[in-house]
PDB file of N, CA and C in Angstrom:
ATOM      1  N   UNK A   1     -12.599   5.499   8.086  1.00  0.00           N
ATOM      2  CA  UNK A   1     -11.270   6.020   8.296  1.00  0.00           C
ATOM      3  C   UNK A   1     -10.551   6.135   6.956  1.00  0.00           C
ATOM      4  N   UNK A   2      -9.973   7.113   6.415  1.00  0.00           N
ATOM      5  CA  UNK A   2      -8.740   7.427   5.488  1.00  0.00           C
ATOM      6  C   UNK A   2      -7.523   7.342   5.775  1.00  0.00           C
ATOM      7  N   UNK A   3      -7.208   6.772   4.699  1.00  0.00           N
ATOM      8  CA  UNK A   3      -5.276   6.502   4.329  1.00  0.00           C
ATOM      9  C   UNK A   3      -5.314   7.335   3.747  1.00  0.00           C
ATOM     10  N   UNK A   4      -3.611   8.016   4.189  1.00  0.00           N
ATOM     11  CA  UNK A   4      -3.201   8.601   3.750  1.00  0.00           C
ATOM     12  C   UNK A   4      -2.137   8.086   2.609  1.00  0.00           C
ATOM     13  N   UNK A   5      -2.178   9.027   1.355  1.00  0.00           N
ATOM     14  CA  UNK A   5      -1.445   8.424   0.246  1.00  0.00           C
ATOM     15  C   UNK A   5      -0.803  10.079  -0.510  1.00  0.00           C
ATOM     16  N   UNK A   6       0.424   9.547  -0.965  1.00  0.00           N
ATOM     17  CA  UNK A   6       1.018  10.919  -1.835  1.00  0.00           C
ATOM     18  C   UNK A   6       0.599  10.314  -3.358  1.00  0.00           C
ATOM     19  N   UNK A   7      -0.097  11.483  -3.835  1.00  0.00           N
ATOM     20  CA  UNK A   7      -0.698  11.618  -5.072  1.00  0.00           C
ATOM     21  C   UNK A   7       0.641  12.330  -5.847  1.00  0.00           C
ATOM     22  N   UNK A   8       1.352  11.137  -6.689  1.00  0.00           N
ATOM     23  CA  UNK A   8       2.696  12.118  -7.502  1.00  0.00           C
ATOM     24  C   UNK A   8       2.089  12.983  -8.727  1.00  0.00           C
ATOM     25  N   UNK A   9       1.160  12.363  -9.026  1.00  0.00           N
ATOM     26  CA  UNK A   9       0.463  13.705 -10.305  1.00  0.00           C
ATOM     27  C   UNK A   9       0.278  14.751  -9.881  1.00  0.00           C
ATOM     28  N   UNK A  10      -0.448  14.618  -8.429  1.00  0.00           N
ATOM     29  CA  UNK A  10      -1.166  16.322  -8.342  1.00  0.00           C
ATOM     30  C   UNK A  10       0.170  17.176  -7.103  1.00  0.00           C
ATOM     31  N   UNK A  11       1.207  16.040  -6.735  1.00  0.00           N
ATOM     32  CA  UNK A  11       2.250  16.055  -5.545  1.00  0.00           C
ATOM     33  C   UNK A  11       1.748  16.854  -4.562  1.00  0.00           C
ATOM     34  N   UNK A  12       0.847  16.020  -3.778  1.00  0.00           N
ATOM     35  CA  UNK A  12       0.281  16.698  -2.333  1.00  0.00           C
ATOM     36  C   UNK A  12      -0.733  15.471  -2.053  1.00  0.00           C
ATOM     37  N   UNK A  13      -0.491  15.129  -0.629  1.00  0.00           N
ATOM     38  CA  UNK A  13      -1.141  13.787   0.230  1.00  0.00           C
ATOM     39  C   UNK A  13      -2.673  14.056  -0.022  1.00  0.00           C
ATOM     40  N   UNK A  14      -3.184  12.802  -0.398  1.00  0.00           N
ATOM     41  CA  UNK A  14      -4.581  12.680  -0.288  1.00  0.00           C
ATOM     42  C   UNK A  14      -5.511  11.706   0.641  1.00  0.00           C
ATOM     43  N   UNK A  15      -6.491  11.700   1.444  1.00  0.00           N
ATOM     44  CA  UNK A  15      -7.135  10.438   1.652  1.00  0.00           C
ATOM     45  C   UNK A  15      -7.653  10.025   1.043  1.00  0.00           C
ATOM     46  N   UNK A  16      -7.708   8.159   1.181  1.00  0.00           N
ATOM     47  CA  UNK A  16      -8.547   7.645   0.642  1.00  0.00           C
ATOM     48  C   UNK A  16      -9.443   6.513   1.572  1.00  0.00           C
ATOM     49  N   UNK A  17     -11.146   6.473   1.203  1.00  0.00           N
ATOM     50  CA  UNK A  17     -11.550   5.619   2.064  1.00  0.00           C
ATOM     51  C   UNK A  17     -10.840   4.348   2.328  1.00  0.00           C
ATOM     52  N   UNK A  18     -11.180   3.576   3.243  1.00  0.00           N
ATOM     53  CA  UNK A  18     -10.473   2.110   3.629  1.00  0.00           C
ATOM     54  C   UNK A  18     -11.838   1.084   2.269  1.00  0.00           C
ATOM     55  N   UNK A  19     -13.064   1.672   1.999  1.00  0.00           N
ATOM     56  CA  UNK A  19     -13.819   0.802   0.890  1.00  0.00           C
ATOM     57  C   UNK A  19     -12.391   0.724  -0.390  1.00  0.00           C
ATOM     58  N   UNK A  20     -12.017   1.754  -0.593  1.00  0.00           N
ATOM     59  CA  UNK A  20     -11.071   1.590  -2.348  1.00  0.00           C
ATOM     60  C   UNK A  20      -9.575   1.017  -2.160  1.00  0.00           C
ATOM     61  N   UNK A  21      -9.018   0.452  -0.345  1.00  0.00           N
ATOM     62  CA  UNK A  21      -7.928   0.094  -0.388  1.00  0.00           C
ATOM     63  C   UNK A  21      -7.813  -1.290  -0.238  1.00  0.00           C
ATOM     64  N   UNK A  22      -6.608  -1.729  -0.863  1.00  0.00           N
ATOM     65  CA  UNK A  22      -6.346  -3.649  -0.863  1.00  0.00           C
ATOM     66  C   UNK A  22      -4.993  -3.652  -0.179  1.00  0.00           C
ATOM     67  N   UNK A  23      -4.572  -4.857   0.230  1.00  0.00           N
ATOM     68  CA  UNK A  23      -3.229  -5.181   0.976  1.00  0.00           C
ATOM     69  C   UNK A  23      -2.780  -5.499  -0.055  1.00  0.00           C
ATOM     70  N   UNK A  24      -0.874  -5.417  -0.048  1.00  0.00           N
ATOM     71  CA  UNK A  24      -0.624  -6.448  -1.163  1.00  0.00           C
ATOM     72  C   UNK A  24       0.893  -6.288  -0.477  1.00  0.00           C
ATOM     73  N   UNK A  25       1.588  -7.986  -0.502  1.00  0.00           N
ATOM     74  CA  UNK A  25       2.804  -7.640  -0.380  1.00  0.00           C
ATOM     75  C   UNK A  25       3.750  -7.574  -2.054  1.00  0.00           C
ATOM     76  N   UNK A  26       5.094  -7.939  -1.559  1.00  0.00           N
ATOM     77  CA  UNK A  26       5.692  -7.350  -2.734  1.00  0.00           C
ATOM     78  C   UNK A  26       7.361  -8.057  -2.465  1.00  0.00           C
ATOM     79  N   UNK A  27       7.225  -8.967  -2.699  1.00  0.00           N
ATOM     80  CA  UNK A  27       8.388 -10.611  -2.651  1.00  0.00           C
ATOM     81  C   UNK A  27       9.163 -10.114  -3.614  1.00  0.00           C
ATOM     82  N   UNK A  28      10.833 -10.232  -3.052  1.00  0.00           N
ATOM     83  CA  UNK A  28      11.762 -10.484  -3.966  1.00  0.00           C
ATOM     84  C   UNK A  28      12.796 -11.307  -3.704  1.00  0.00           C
ATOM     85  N   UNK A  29      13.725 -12.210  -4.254  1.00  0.00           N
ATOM     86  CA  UNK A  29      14.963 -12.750  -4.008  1.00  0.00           C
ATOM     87  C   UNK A  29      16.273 -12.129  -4.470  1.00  0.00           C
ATOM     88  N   UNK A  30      17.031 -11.636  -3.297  1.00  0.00           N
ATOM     89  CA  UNK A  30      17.936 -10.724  -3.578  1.00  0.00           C
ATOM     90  C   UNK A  30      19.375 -11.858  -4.249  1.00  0.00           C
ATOM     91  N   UNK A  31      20.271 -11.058  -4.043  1.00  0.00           N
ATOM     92  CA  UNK A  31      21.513 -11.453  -4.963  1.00  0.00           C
ATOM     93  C   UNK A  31      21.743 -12.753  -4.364  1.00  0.00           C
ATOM     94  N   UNK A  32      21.742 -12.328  -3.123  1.00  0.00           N
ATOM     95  CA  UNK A  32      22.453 -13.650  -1.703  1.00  0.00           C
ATOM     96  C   UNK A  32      21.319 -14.838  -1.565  1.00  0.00           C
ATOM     97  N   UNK A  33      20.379 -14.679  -2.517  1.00  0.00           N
ATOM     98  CA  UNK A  33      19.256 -15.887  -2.352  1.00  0.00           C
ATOM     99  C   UNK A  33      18.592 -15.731  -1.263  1.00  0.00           C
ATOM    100  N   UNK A  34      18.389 -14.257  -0.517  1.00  0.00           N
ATOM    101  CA  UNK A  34      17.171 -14.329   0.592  1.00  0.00           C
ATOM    102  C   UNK A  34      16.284 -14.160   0.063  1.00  0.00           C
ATOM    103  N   UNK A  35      14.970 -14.304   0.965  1.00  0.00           N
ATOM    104  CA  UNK A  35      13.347 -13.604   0.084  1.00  0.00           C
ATOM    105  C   UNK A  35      13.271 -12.358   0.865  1.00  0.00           C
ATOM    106  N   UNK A  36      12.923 -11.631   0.414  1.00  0.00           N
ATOM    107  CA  UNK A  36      13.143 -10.089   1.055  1.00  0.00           C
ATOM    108  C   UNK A  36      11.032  -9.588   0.814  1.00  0.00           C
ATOM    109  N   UNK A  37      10.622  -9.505   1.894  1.00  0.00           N
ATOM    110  CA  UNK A  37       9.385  -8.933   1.662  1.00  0.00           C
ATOM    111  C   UNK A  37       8.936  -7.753   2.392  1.00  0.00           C
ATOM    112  N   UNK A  38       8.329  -7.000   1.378  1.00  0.00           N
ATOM    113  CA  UNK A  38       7.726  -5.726   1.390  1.00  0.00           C
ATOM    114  C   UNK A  38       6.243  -5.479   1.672  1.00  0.00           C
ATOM    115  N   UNK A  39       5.605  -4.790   2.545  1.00  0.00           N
ATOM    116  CA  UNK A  39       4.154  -4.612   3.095  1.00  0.00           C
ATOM    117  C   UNK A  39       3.663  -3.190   2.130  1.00  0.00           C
ATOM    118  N   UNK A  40       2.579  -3.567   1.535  1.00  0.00           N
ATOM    119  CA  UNK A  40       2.241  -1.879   0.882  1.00  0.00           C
ATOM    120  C   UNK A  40       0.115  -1.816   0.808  1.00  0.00           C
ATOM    121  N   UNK A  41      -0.385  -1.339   0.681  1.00  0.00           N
ATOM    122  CA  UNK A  41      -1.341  -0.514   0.426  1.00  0.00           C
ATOM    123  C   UNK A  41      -1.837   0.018  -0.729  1.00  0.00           C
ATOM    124  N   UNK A  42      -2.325  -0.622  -1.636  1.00  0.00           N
ATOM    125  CA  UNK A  42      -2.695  -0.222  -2.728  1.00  0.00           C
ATOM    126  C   UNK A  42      -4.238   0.470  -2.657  1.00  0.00           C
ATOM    127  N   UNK A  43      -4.115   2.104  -3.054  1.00  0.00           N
ATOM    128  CA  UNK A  43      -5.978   2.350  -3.242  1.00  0.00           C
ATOM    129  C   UNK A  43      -5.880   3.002  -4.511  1.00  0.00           C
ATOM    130  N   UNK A  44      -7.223   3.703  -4.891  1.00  0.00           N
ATOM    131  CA  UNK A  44      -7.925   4.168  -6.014  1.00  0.00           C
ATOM    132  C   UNK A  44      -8.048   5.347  -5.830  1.00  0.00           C
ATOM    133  N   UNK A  45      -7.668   6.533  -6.434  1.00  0.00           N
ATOM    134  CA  UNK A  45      -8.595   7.766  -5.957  1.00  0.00           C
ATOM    135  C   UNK A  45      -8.414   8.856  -7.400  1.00  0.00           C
ATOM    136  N   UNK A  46      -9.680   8.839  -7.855  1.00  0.00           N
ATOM    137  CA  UNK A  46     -10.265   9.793  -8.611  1.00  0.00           C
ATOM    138  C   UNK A  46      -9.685   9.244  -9.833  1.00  0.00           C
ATOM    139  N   UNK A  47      -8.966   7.440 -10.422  1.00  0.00           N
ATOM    140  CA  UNK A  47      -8.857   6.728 -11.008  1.00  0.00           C
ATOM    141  C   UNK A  47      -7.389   6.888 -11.171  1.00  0.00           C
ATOM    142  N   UNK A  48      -7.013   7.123 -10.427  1.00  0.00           N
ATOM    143  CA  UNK A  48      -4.998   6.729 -10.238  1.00  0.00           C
ATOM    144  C   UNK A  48      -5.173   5.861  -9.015  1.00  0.00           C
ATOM    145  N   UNK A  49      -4.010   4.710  -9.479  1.00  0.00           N
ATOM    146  CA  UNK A  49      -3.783   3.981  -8.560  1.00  0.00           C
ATOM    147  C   UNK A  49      -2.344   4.818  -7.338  1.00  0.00           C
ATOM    148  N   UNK A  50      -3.066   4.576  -6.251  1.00  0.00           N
ATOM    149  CA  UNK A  50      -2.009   4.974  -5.705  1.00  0.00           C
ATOM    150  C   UNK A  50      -1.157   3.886  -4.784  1.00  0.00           C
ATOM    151  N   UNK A  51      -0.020   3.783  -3.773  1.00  0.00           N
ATOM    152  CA  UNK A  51       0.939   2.878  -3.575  1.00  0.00           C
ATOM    153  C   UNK A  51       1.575   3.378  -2.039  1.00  0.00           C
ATOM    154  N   UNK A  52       1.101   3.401  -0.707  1.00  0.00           N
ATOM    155  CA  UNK A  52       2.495   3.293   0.316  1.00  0.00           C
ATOM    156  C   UNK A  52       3.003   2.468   0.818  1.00  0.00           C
ATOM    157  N   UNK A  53       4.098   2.382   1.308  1.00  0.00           N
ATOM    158  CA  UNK A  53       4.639   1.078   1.973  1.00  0.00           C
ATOM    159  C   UNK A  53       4.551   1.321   3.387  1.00  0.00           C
ATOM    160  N   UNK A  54       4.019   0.343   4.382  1.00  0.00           N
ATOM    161  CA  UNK A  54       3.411   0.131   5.426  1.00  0.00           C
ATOM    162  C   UNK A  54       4.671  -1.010   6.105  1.00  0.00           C
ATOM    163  N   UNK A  55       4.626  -0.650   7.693  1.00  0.00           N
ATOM    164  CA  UNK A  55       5.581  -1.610   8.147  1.00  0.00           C
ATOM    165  C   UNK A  55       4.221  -2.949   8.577  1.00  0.00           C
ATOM    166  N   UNK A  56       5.157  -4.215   8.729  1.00  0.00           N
ATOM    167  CA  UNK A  56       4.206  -5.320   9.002  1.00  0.00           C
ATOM    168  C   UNK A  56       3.042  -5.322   9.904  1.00  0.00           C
ATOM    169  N   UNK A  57       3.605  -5.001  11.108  1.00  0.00           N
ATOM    170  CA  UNK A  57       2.561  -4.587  12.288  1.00  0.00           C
ATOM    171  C   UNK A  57       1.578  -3.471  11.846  1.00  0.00           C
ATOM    172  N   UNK A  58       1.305  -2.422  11.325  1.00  0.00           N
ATOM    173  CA  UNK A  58       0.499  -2.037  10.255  1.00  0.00           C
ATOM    174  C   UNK A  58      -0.742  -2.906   9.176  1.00  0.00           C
ATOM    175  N   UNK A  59       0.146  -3.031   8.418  1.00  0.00           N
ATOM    176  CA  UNK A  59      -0.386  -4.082   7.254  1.00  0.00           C
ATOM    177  C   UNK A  59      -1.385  -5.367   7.927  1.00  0.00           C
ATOM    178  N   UNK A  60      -0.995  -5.438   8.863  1.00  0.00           N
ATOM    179  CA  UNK A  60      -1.669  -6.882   9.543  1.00  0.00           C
ATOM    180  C   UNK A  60      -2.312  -6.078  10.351  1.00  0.00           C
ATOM    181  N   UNK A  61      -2.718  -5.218  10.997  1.00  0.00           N
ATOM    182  CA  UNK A  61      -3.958  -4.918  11.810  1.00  0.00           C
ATOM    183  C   UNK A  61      -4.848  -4.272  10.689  1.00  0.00           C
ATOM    184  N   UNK A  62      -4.587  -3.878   9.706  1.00  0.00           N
ATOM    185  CA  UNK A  62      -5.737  -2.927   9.257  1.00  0.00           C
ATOM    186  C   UNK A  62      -6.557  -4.177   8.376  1.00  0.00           C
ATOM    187  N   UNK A  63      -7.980  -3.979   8.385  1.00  0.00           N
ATOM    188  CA  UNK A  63      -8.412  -4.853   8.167  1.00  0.00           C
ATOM    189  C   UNK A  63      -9.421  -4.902   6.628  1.00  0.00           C
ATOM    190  N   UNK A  64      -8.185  -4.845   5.545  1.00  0.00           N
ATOM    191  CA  UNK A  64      -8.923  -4.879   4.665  1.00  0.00           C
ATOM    192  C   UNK A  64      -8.914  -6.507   3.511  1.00  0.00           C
ATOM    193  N   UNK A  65      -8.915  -6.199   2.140  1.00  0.00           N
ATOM    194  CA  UNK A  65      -8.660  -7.782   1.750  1.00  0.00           C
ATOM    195  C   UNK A  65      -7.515  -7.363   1.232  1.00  0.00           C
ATOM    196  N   UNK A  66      -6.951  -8.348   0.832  1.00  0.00           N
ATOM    197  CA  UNK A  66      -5.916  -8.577   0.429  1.00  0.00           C
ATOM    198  C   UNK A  66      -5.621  -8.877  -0.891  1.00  0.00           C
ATOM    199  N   UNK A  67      -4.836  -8.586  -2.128  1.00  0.00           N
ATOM    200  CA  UNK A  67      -4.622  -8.851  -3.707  1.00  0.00           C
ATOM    201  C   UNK A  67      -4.393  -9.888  -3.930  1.00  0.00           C
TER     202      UNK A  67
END
């Protein structure tokens, strides 16, 4: 199965296999001292890294490893 990812160099969506993609979240502490976390998708394709952001229920079923 392929993810879909926007390629900003070539600007037009590409797939990429689920072999070249990793999970990764993406933690921050905002002004008010919450932790605010972000779900994303990191893959590889044709040696650009590419980046979408995925909601949780997403991110947690697809079953790849994780960064």
């Amino acid at each position: 199965m392929e993810i879909q990812f926007y390629d900003v160099k070539t600007r037009e969506k590409v797939g990429v296999p689920e072999a070249n993609v990793r999970k990764t979240r993406y933690e921050r502490t905002t002004k008010n001292g919450r932790t605010s976390t972000r779900y994303a998708l990191r893959g590889t394709y044709e040696g650009r890294k590419l980046t979408t952001f995925v909601s949780r229920e997403d991110w947690e079923r697809l079953d790849v490893p994780e960064e």
